[in-house]
C-alpha atoms as a PDB file:
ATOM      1  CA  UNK A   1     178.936  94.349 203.295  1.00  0.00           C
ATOM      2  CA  UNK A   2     177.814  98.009 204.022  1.00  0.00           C
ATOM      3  CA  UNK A   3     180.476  99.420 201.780  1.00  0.00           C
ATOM      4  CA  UNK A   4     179.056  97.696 198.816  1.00  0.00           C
ATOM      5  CA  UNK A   5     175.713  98.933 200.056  1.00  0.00           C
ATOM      6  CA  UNK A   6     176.854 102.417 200.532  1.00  0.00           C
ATOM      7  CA  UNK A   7     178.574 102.735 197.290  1.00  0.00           C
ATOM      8  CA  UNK A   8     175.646 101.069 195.454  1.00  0.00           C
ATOM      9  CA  UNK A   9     173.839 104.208 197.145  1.00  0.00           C
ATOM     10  CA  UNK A  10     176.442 106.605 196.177  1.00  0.00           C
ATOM     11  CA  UNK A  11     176.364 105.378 192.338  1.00  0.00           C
ATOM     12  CA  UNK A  12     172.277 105.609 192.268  1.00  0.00           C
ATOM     13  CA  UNK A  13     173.155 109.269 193.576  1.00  0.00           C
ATOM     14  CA  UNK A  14     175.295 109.942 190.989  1.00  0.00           C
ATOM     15  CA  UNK A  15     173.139 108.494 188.065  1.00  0.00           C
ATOM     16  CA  UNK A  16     170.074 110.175 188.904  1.00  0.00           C
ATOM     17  CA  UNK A  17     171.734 113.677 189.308  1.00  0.00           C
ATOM     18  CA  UNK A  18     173.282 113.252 185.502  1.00  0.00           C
ATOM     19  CA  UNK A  19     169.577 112.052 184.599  1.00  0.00           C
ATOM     20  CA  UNK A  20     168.079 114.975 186.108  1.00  0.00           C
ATOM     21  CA  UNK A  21     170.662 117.480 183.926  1.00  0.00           C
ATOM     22  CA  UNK A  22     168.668 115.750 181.093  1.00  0.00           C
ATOM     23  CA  UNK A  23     165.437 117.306 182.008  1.00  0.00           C
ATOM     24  CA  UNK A  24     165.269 121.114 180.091  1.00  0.00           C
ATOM     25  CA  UNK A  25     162.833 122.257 182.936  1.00  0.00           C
ATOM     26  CA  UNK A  26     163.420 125.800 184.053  1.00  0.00           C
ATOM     27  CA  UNK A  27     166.275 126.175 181.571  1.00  0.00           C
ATOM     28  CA  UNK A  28     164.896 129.330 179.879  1.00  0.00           C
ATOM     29  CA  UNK A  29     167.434 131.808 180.424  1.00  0.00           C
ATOM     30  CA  UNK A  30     166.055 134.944 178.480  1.00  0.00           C
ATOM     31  CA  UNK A  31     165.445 138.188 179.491  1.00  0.00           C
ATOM     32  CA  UNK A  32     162.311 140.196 177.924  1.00  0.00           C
ATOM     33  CA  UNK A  33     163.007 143.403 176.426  1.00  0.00           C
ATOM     34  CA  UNK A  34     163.708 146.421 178.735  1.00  0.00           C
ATOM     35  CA  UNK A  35     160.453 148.461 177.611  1.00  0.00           C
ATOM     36  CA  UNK A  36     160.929 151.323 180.358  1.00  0.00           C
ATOM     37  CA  UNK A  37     163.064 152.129 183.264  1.00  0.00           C
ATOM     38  CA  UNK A  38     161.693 154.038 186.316  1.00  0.00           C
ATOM     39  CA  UNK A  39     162.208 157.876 187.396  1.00  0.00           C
ATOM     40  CA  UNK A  40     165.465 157.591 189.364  1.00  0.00           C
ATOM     41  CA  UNK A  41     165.697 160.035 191.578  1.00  0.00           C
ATOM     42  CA  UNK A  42     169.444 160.586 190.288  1.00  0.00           C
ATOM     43  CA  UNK A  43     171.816 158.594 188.392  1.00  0.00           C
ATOM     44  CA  UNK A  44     173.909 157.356 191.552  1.00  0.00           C
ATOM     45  CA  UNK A  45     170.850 155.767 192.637  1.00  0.00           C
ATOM     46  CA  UNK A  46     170.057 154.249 189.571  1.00  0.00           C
ATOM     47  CA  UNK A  47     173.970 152.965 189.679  1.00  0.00           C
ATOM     48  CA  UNK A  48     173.864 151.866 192.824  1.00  0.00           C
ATOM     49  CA  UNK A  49     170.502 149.389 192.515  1.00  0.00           C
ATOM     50  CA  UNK A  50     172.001 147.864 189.124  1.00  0.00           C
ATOM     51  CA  UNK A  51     174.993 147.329 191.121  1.00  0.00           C
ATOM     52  CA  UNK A  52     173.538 145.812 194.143  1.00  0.00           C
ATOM     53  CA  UNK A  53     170.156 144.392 192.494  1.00  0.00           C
ATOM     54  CA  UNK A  54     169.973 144.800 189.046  1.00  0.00           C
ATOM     55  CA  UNK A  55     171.702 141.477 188.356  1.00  0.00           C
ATOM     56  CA  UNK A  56     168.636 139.419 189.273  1.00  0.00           C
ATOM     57  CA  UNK A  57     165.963 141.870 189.979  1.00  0.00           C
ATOM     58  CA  UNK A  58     165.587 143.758 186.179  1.00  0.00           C
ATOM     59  CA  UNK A  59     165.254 142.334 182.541  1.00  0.00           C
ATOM     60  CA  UNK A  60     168.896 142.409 182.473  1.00  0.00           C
ATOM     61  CA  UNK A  61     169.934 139.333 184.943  1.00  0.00           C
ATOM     62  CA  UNK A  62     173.428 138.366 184.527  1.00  0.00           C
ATOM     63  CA  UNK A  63     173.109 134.370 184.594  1.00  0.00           C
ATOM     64  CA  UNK A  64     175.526 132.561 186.868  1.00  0.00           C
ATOM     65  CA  UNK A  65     177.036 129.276 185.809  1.00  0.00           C
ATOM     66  CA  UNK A  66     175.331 127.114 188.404  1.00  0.00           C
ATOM     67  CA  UNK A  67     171.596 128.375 186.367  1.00  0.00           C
ATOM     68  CA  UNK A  68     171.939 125.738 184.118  1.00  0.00           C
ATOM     69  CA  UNK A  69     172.958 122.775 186.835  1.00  0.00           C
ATOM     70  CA  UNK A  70     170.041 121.007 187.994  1.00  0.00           C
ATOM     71  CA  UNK A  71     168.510 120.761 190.519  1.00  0.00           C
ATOM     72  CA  UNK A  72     169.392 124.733 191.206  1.00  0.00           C
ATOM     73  CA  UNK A  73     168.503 125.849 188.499  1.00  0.00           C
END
């Protein structure tokens, strides 16, 4: 008896996450145009915060795979 409940429960689960895929919401993946870049001190530092950083924190992110899975995108 609970194992048809819990599987019933496991099969809502699974619906609802393909629904959710379904939903374009925060599926906007482009990055603005790089319009200016600021005074590095030197070009090691500027290599070493697009290394560390620059992935995410710059108009050039590097989108990972999971971006597009919901819900963490």
């Amino acid at each position: 008896m609970w194992k048809k409940w819990i599987g019933l429960g496991l099969l809502g689960l699974v619906v609802v996450f393909v629904l959710i895929q379904l939903v374009p919401y925060g599926r906007d993946h482009s990055n603005p145009p790089v319009v200016q870049e600021p005074a590095w001190d030197s070009p090691e530092t500027r290599a070493m915060v697009m290394g560390a950083c620059g992935d995410c924190h710059s108009n050039q992110v590097v989108w990972p795979f999971y971006s597009n899975i919901a819900p963490i995108s």
